[in-house]
N, C-alpha and C. Protein backbone atom coordinates (compact mmCIF):
# COMPACT_ATOMS: atom_id res chain seq x y z
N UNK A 1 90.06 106.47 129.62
CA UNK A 1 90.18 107.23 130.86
C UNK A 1 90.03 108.71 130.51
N UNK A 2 89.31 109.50 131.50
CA UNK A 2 88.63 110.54 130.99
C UNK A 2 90.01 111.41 131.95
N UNK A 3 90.00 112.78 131.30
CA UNK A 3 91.11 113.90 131.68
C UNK A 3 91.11 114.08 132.99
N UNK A 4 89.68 113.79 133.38
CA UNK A 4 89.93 114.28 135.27
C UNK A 4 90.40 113.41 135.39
N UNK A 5 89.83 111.88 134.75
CA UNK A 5 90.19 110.26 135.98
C UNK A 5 91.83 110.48 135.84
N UNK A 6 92.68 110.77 134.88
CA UNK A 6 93.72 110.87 134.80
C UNK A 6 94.47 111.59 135.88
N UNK A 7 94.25 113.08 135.63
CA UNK A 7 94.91 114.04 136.27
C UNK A 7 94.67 113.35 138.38
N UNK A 8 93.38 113.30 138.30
CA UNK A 8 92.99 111.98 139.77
C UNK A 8 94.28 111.41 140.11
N UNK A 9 94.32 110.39 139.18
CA UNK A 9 95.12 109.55 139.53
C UNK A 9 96.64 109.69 139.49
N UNK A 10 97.45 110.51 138.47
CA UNK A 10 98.53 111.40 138.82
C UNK A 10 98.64 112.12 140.29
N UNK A 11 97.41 112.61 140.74
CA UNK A 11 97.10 113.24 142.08
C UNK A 11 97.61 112.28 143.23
N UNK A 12 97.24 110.91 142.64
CA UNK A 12 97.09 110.23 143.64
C UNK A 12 98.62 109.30 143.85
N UNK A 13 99.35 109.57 142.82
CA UNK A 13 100.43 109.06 142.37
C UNK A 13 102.18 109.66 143.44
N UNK A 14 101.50 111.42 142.90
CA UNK A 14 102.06 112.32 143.57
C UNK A 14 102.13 112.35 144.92
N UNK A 15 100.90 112.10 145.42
CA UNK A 15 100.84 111.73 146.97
C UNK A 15 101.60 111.12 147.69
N UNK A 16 101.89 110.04 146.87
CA UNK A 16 102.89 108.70 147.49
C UNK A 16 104.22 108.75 146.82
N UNK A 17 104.91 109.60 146.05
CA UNK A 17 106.16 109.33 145.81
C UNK A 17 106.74 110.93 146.05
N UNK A 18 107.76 111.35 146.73
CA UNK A 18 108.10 112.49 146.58
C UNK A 18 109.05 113.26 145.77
N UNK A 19 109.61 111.99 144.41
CA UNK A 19 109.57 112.94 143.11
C UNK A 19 108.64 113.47 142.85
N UNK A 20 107.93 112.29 142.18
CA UNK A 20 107.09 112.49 141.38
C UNK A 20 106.18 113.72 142.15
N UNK A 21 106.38 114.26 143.47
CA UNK A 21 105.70 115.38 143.89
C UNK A 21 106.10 116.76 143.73
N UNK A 22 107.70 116.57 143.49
CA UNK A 22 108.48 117.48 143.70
C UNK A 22 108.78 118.23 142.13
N UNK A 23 108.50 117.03 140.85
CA UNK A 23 108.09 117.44 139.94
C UNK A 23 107.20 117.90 139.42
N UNK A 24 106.04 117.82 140.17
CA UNK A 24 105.03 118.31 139.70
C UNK A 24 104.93 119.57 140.38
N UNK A 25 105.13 119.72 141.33
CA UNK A 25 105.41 121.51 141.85
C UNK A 25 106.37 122.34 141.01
N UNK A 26 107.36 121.89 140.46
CA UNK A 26 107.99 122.39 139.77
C UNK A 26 107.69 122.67 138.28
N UNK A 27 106.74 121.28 137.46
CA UNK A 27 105.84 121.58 135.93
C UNK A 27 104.66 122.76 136.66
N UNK A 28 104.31 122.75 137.71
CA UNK A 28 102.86 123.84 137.79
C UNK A 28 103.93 125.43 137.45
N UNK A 29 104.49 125.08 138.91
CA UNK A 29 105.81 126.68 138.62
C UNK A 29 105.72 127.43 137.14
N UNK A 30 106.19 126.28 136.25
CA UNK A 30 106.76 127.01 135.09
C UNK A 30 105.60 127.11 133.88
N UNK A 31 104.49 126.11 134.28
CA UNK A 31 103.27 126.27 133.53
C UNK A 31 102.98 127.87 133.91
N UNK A 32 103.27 127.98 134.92
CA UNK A 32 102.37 129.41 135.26
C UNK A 32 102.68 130.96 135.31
N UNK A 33 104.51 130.46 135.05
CA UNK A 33 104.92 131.68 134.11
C UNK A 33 104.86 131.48 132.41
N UNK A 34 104.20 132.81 131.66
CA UNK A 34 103.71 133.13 130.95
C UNK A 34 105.12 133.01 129.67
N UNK A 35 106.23 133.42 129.92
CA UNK A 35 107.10 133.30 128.92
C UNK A 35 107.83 132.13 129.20
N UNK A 36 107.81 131.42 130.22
CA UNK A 36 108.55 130.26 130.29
C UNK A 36 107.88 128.98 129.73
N UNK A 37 106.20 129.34 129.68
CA UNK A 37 105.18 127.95 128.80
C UNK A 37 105.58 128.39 127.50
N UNK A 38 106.02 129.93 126.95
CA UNK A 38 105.60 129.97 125.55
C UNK A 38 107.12 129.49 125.01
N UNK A 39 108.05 130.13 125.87
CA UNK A 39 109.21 129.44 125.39
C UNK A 39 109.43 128.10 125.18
N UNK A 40 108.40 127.36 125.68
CA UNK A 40 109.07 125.64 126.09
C UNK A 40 107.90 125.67 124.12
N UNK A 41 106.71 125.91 124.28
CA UNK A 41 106.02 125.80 123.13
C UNK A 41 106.79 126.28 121.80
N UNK A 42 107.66 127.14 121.91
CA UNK A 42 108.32 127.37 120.86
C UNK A 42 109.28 126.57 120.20
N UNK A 43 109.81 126.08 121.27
CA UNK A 43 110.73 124.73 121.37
C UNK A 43 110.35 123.75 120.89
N UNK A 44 109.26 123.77 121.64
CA UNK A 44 108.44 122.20 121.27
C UNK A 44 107.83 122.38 119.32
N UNK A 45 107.77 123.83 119.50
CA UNK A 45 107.14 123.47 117.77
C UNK A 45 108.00 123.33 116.83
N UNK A 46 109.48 124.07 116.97
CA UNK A 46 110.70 123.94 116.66
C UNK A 46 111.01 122.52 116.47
N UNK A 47 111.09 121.93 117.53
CA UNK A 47 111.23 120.67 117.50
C UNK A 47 110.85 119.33 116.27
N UNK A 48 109.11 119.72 116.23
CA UNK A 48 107.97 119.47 116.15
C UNK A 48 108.43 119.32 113.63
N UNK A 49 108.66 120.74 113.77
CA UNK A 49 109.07 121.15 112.82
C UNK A 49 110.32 120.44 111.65
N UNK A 50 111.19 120.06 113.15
CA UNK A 50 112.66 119.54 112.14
C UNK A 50 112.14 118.45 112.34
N UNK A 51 111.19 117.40 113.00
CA UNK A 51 110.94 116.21 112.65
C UNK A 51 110.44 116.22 111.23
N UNK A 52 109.41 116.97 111.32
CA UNK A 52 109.03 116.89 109.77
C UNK A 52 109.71 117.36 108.68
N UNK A 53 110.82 118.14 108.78
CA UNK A 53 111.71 117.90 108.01
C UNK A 53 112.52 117.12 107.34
N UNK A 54 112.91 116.17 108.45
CA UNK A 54 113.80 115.19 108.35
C UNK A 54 112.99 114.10 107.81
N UNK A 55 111.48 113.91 108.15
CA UNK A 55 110.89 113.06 107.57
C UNK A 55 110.68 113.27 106.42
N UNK A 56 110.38 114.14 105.66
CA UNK A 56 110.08 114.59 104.18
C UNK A 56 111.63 114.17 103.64
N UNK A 57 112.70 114.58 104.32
CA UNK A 57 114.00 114.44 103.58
C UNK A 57 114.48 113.13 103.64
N UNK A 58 113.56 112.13 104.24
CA UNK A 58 113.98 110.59 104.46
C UNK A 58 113.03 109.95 103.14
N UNK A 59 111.78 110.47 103.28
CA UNK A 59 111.35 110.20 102.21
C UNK A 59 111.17 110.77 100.97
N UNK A 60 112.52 111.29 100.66
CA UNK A 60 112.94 112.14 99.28
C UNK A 60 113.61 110.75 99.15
N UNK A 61 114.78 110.74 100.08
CA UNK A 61 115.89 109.67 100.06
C UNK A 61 115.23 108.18 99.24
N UNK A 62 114.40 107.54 100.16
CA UNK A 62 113.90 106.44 99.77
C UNK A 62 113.43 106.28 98.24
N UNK A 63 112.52 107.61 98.02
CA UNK A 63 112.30 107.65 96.37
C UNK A 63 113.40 107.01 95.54
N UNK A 64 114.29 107.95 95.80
CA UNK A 64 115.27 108.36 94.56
C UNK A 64 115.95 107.06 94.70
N UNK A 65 116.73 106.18 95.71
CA UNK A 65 116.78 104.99 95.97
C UNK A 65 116.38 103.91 95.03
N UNK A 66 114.75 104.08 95.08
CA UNK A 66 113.88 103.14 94.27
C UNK A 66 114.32 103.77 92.72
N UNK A 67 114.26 104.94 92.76
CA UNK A 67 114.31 105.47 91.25
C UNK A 67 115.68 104.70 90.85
N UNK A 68 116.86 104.96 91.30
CA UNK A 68 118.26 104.25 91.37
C UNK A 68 117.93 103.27 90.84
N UNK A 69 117.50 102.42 91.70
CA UNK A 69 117.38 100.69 91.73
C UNK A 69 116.42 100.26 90.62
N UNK A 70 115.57 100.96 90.55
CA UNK A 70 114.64 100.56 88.89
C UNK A 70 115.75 100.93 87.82
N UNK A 71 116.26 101.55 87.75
CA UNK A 71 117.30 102.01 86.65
C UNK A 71 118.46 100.94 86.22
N UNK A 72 118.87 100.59 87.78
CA UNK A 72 120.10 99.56 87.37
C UNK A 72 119.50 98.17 87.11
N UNK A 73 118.62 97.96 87.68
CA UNK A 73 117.81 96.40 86.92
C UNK A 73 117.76 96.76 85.13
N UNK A 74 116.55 97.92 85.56
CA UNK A 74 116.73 97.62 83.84
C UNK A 74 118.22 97.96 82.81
N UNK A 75 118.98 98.62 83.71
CA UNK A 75 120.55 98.33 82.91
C UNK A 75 120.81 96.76 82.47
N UNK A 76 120.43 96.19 83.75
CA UNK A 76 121.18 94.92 83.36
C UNK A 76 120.60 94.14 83.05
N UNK A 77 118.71 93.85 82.61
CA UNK A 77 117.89 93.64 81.87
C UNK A 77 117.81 93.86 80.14
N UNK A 78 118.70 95.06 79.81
CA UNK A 78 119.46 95.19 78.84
C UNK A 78 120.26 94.80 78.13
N UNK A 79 121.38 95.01 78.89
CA UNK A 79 122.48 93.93 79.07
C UNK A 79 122.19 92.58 78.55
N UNK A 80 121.03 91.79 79.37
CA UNK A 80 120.47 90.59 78.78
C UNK A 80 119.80 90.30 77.88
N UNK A 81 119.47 91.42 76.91
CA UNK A 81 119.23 91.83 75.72
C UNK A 81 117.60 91.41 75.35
N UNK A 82 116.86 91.71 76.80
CA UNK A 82 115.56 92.12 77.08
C UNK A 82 114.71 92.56 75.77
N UNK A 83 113.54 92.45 75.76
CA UNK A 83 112.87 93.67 74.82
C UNK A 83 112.36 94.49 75.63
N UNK A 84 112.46 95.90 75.39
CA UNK A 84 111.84 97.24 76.10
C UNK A 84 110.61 97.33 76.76
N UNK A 85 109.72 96.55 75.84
CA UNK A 85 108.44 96.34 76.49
C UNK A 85 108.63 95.32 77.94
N UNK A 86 109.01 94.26 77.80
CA UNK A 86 109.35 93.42 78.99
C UNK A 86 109.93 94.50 80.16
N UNK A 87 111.13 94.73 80.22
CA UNK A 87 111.76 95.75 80.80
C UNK A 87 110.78 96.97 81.67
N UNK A 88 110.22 97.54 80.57
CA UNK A 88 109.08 98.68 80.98
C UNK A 88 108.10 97.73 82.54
N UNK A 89 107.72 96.63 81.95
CA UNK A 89 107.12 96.20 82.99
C UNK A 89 107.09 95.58 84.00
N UNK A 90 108.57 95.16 84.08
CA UNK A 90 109.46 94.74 84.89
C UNK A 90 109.40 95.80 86.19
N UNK A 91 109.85 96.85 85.45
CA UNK A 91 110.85 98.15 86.14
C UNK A 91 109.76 98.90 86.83
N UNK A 92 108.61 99.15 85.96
CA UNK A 92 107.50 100.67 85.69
C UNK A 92 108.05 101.50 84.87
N UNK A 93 109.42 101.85 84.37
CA UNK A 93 109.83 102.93 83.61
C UNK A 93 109.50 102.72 82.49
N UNK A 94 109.22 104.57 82.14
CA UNK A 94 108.60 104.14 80.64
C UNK A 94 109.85 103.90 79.41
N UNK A 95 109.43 103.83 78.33
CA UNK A 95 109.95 103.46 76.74
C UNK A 95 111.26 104.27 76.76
N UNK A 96 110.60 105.88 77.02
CA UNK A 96 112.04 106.68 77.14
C UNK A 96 112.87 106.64 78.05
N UNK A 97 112.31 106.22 79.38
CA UNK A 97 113.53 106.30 80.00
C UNK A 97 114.28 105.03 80.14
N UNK A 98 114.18 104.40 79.26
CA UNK A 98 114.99 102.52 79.35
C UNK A 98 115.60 103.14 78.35
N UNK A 99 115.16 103.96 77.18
CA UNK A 99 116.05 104.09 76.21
C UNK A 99 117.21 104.83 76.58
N UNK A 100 116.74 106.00 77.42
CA UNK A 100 118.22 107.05 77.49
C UNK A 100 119.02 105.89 78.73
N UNK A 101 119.26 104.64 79.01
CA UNK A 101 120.12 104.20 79.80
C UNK A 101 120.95 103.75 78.86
């Protein structure tokens, strides 16, 4: 659906419900003051922003998780008195780091 057929049919939407009319007089309003669109855009990038924050910091989390969890297998792969090489390929960790556990 192409941008006019859309905006059309919102048109046509508006017609027949008098929220949905009463909101849209009110989104044109504030579209059409100049600091009230840039404010909402500032917001919105703000917004926009701590998502991707939080996403980068979710997937820090998950790493280190996995890093965790490869570590304590091969603890207790150890424990079972594994050889290093097995372990290494078990885990992915290399030679040194099975050794410093």
């Amino acid at each position: 659906m192409t941008d006019r057929t859309l905006a059309e049919a919102d048109m046509q939407v508006a017609e027949h419900d008098a929220g949905v009319r009463s909101a849209c007089m009110v989104l044109k309003d504030l579209s059409a003051d100049e600091q009230t669109r840039l404010a909402a855009e500032m917001r919105e990038k703000a917004w926009r922003d701590e998502m991707d924050r939080l996403d980068g910091a979710i997937d820090i989390g998950r790493e280190q998780g996995i890093s965790i969890g490869k570590k304590e297998v091969a603890r207790n792969l150890l424990r079972m008195n594994l050889p290093i090489d097995q372990i290494s390929k078990a885990t992915g960790l290399s030679h040194e780091e099975i050794s410093s556990l």
